[in-house]
PDB file of N, CA and C in Angstrom:
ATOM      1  N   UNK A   1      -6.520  20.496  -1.263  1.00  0.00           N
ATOM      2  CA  UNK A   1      -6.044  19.572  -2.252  1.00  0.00           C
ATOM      3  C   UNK A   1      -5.252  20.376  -3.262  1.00  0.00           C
ATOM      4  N   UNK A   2      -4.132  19.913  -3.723  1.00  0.00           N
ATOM      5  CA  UNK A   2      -3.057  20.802  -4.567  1.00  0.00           C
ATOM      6  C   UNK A   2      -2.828  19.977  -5.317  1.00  0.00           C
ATOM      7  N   UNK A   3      -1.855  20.560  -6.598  1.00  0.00           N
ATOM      8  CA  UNK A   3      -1.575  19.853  -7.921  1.00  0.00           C
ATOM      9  C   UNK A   3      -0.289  20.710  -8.091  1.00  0.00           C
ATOM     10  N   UNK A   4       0.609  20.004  -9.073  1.00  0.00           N
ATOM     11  CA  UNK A   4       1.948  20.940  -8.451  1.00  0.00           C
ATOM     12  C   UNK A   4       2.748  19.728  -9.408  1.00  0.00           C
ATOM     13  N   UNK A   5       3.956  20.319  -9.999  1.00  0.00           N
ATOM     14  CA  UNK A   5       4.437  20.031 -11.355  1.00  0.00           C
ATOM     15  C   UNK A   5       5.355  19.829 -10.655  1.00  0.00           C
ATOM     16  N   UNK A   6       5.986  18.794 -10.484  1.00  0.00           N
ATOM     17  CA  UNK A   6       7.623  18.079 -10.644  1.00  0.00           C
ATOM     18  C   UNK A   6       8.613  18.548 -10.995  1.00  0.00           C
ATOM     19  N   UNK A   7       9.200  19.418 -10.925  1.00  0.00           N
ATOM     20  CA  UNK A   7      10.955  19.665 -11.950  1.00  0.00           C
ATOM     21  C   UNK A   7      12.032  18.871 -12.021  1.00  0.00           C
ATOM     22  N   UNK A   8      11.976  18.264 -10.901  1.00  0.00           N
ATOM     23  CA  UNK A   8      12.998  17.414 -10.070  1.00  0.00           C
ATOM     24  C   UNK A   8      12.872  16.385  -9.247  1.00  0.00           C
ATOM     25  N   UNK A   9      13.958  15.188  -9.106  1.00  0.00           N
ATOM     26  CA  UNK A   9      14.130  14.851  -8.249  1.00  0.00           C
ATOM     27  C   UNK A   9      13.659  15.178  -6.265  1.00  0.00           C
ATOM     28  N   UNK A  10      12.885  14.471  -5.998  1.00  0.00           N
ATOM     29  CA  UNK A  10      12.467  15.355  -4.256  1.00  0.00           C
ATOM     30  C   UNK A  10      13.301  14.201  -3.615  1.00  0.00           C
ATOM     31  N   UNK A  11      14.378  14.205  -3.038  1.00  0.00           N
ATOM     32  CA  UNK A  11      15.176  13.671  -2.365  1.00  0.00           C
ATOM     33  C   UNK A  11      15.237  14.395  -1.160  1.00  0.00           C
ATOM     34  N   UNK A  12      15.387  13.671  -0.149  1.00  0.00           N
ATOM     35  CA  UNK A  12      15.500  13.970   1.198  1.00  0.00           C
ATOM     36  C   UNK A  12      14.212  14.765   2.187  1.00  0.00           C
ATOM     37  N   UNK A  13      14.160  14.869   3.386  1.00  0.00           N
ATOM     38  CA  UNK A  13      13.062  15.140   4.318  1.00  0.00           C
ATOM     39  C   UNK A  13      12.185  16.024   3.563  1.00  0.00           C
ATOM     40  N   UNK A  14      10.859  15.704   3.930  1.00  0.00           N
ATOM     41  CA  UNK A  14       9.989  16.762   3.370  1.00  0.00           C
ATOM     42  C   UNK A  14      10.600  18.122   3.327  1.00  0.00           C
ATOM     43  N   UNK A  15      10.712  18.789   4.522  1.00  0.00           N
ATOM     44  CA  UNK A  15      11.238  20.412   4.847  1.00  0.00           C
ATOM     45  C   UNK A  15      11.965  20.450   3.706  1.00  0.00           C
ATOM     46  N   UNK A  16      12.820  19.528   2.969  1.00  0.00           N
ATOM     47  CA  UNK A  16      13.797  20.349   2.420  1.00  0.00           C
ATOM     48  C   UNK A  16      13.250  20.412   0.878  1.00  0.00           C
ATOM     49  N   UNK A  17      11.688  20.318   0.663  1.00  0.00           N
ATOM     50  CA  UNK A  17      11.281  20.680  -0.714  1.00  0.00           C
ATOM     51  C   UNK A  17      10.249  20.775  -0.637  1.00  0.00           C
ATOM     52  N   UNK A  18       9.771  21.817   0.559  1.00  0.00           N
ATOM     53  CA  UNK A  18       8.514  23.015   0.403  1.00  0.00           C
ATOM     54  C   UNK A  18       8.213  23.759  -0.842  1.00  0.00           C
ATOM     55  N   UNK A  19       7.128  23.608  -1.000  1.00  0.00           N
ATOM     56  CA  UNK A  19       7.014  24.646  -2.049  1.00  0.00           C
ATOM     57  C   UNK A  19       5.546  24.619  -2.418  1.00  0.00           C
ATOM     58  N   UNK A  20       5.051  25.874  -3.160  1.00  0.00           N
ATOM     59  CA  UNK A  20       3.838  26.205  -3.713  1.00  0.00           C
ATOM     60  C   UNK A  20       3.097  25.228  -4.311  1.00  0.00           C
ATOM     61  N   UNK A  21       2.085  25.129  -4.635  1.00  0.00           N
ATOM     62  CA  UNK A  21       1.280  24.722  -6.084  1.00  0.00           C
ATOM     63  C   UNK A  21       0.745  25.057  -6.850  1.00  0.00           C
ATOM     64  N   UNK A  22       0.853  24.138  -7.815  1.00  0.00           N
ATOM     65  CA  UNK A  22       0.443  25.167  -9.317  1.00  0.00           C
ATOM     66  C   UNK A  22      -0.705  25.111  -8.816  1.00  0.00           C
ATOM     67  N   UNK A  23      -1.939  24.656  -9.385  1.00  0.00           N
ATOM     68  CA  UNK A  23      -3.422  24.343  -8.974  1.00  0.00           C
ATOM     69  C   UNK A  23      -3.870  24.168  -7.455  1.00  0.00           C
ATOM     70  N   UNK A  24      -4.933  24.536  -6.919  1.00  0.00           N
ATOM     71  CA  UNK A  24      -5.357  24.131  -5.769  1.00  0.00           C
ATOM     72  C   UNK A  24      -7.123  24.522  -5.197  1.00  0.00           C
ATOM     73  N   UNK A  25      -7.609  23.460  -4.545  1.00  0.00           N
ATOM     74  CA  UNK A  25      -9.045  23.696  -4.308  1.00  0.00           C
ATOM     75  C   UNK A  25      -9.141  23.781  -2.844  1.00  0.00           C
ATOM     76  N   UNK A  26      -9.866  25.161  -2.365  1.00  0.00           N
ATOM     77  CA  UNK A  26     -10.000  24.992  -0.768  1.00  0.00           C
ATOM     78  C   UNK A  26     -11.031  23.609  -0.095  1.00  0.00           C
ATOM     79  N   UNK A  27     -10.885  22.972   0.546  1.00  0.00           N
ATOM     80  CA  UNK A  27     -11.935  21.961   1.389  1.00  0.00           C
ATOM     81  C   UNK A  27     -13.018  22.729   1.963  1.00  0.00           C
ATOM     82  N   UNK A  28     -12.599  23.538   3.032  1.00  0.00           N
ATOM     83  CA  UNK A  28     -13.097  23.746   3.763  1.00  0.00           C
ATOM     84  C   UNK A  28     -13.393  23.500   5.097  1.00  0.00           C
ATOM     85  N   UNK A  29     -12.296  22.008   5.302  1.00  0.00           N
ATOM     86  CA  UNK A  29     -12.379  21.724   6.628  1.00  0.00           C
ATOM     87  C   UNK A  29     -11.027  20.562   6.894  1.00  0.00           C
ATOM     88  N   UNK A  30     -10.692  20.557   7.729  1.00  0.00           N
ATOM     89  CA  UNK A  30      -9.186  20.020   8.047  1.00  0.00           C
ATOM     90  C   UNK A  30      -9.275  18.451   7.778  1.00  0.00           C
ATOM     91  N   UNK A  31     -10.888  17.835   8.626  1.00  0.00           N
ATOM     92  CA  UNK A  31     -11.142  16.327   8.072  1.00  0.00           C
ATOM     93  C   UNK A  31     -11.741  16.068   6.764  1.00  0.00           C
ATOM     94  N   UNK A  32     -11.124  15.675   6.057  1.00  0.00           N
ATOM     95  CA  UNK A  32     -11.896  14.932   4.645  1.00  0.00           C
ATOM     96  C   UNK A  32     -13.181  14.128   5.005  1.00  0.00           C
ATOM     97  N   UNK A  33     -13.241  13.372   5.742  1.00  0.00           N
ATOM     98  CA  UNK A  33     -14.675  12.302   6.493  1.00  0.00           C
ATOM     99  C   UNK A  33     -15.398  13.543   6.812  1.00  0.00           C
ATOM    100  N   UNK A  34     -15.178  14.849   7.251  1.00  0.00           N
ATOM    101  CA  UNK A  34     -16.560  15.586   7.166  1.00  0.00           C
ATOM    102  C   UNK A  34     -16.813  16.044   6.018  1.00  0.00           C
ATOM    103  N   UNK A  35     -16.496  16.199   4.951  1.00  0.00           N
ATOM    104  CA  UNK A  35     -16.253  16.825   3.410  1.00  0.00           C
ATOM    105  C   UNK A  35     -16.526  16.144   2.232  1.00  0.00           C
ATOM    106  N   UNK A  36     -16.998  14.651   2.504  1.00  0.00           N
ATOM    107  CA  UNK A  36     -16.346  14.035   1.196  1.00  0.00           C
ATOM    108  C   UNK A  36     -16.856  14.525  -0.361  1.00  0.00           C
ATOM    109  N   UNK A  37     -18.257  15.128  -0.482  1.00  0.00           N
ATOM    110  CA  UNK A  37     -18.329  15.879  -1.523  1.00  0.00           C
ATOM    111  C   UNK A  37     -17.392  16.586  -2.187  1.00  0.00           C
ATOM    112  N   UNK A  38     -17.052  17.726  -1.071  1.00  0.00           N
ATOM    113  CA  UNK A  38     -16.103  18.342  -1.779  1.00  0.00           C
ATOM    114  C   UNK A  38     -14.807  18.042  -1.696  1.00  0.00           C
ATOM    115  N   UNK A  39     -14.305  16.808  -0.941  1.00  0.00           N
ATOM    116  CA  UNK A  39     -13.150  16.417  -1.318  1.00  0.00           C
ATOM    117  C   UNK A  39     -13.468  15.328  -2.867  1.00  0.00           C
ATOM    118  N   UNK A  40     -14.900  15.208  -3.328  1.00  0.00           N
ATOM    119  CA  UNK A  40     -14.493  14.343  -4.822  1.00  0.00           C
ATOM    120  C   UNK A  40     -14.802  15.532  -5.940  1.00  0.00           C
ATOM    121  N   UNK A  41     -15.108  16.829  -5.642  1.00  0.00           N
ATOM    122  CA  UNK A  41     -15.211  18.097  -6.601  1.00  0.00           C
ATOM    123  C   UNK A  41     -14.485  18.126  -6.767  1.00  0.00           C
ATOM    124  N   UNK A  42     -13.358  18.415  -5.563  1.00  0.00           N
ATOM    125  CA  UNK A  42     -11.904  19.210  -5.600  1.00  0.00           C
ATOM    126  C   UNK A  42     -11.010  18.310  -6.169  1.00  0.00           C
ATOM    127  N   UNK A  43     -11.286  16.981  -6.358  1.00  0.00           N
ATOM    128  CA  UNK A  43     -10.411  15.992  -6.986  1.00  0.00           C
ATOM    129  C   UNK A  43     -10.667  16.209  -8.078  1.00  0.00           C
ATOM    130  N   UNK A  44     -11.945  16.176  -8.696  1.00  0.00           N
ATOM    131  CA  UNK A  44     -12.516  16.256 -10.224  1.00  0.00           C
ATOM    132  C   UNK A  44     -11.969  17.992 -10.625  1.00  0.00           C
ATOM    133  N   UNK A  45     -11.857  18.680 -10.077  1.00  0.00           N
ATOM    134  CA  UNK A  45     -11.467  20.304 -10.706  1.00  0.00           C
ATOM    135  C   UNK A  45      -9.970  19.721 -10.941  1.00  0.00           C
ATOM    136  N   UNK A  46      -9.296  19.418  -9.971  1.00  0.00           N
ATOM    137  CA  UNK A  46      -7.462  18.972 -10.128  1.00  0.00           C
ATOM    138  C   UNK A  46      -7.249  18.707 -11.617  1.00  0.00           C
ATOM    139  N   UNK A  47      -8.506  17.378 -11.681  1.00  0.00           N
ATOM    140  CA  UNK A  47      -8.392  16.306 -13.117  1.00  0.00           C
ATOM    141  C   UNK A  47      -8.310  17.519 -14.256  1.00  0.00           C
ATOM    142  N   UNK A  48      -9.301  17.997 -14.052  1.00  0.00           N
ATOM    143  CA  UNK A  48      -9.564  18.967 -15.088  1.00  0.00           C
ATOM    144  C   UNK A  48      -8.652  19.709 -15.550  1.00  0.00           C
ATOM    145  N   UNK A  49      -7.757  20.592 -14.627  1.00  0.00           N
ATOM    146  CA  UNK A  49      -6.503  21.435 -14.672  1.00  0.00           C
ATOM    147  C   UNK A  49      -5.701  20.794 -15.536  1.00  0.00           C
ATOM    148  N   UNK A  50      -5.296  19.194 -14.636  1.00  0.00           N
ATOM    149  CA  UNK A  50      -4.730  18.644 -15.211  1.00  0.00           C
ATOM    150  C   UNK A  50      -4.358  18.348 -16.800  1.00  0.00           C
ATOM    151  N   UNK A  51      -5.882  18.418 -17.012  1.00  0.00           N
ATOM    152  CA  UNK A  51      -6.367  17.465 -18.160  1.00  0.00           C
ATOM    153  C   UNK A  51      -6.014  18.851 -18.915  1.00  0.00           C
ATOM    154  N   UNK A  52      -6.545  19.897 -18.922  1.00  0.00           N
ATOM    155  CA  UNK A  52      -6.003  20.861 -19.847  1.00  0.00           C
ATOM    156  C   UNK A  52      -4.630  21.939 -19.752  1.00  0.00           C
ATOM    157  N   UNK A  53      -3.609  21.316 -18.538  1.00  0.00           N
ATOM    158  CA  UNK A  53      -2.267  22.163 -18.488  1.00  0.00           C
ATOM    159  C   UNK A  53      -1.452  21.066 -19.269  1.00  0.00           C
ATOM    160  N   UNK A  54      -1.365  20.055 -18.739  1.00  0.00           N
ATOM    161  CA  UNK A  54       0.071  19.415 -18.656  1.00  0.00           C
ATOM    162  C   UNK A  54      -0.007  18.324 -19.185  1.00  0.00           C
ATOM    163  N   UNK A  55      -1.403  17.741 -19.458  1.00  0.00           N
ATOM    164  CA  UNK A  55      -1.675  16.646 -20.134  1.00  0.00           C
ATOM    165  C   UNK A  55      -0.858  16.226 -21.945  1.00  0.00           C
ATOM    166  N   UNK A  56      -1.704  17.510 -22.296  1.00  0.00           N
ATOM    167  CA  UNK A  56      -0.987  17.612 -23.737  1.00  0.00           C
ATOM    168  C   UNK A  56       0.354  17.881 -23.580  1.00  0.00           C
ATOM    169  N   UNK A  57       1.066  18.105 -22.432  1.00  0.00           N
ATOM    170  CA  UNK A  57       2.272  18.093 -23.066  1.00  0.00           C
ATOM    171  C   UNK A  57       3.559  16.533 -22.884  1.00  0.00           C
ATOM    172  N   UNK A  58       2.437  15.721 -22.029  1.00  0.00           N
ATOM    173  CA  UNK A  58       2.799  14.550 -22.190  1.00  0.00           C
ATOM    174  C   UNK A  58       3.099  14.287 -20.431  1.00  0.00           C
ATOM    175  N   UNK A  59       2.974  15.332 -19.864  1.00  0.00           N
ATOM    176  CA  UNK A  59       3.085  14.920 -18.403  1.00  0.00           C
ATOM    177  C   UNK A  59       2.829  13.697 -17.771  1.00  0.00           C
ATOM    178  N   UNK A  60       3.206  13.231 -16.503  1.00  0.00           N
ATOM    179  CA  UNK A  60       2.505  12.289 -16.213  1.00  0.00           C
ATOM    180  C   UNK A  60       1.690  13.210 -15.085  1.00  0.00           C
ATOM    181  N   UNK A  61       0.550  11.935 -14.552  1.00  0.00           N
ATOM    182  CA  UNK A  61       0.556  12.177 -13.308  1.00  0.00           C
ATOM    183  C   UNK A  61       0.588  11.052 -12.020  1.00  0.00           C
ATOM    184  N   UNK A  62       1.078  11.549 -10.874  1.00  0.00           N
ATOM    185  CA  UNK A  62       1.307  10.763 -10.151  1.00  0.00           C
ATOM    186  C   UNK A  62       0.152  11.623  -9.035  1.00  0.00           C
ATOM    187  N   UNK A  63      -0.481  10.425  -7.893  1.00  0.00           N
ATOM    188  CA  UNK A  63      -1.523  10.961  -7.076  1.00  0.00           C
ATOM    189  C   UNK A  63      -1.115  10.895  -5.617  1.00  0.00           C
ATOM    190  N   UNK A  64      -0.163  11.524  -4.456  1.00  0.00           N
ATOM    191  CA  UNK A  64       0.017  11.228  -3.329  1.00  0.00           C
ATOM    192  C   UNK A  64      -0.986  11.115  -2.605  1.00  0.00           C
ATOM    193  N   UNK A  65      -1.825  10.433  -2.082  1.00  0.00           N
ATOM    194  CA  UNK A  65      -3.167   9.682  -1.320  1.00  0.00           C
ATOM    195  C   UNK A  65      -2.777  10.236   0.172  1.00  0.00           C
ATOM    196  N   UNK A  66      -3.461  10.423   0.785  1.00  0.00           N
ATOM    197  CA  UNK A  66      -3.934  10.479   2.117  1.00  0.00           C
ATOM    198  C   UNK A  66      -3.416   9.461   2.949  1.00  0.00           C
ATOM    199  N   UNK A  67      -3.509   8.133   2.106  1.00  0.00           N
ATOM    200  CA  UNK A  67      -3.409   6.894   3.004  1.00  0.00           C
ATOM    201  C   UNK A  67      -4.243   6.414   3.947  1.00  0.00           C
ATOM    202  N   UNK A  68      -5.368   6.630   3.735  1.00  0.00           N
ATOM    203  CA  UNK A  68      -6.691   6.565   4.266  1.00  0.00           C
ATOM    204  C   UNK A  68      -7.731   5.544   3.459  1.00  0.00           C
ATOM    205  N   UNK A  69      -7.266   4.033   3.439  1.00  0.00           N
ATOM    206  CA  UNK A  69      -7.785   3.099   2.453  1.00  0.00           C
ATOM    207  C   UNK A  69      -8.904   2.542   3.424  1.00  0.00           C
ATOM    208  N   UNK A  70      -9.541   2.582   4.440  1.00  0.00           N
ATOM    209  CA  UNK A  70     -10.487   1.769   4.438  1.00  0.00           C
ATOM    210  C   UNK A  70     -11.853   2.938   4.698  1.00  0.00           C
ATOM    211  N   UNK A  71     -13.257   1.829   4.745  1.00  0.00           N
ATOM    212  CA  UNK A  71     -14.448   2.586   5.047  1.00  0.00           C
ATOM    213  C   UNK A  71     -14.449   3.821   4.399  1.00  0.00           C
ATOM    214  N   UNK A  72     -14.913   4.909   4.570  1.00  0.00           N
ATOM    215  CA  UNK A  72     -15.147   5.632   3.585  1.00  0.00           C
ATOM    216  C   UNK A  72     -13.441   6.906   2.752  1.00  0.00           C
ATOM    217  N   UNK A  73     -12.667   6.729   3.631  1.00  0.00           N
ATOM    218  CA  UNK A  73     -11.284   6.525   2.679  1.00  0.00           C
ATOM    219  C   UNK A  73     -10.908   5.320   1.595  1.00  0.00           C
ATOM    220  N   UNK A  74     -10.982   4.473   1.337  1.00  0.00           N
ATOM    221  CA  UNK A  74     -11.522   3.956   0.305  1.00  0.00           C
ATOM    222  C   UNK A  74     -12.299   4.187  -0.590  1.00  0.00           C
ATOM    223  N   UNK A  75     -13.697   4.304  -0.515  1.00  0.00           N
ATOM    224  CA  UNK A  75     -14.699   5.055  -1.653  1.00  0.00           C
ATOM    225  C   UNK A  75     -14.084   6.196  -2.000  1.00  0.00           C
ATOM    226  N   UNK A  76     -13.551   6.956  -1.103  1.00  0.00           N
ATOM    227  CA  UNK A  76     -13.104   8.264  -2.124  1.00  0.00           C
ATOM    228  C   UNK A  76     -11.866   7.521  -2.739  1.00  0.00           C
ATOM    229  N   UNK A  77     -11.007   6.558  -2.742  1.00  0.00           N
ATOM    230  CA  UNK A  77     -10.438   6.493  -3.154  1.00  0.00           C
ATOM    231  C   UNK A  77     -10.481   5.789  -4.700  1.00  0.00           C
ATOM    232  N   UNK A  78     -11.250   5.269  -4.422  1.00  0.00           N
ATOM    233  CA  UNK A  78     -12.413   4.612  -5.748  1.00  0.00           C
ATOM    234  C   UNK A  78     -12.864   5.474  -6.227  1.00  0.00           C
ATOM    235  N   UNK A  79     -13.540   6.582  -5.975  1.00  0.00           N
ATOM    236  CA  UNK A  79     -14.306   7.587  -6.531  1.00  0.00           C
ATOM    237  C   UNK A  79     -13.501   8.504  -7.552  1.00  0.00           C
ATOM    238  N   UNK A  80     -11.903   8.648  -6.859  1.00  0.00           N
ATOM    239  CA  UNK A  80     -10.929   9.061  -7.887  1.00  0.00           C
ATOM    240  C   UNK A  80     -10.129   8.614  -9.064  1.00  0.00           C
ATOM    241  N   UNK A  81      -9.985   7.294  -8.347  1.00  0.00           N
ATOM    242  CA  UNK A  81      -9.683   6.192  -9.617  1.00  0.00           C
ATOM    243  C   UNK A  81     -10.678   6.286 -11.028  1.00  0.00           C
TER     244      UNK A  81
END
């Protein structure tokens, strides 16, 4: 799970705006449905970063989802909300 500051416009195919992240929490495992603990830690550490990098300076944030809304993709998705 990564967190990662905007500069710009991301226009066009993924490939063509690779790049690092500021913040990031290892899982530990490629499926989230085996993880979900620590996929709602690693969400709650993000918040946190969040909450004390970029917040005060008026940032927004925006959350790209998984896209994984039903059964227990849902609850985590609730769980982050």
């Amino acid at each position: 799970l990564s967190l990662k500051r905007i500069r710009h416009a991301l226009l066009g195919p993924p490939f063509t705006h690779v790049g690092g992240s500021d913040y990031s929490r290892y899982l530990g495992s490629s499926s989230v449905g085996d993880i979900p603990d620590a996929y709602r830690r690693a969400a709650h550490q993000l918040w946190i970063d969040y909450e004390r990098s970029w917040r005060p300076l008026g940032l927004p944030l925006v959350i790209n989802t998984m896209g994984w809304v039903t059964g227990l993709g849902f609850l985590l998705l609730q769980d982050i909300i």
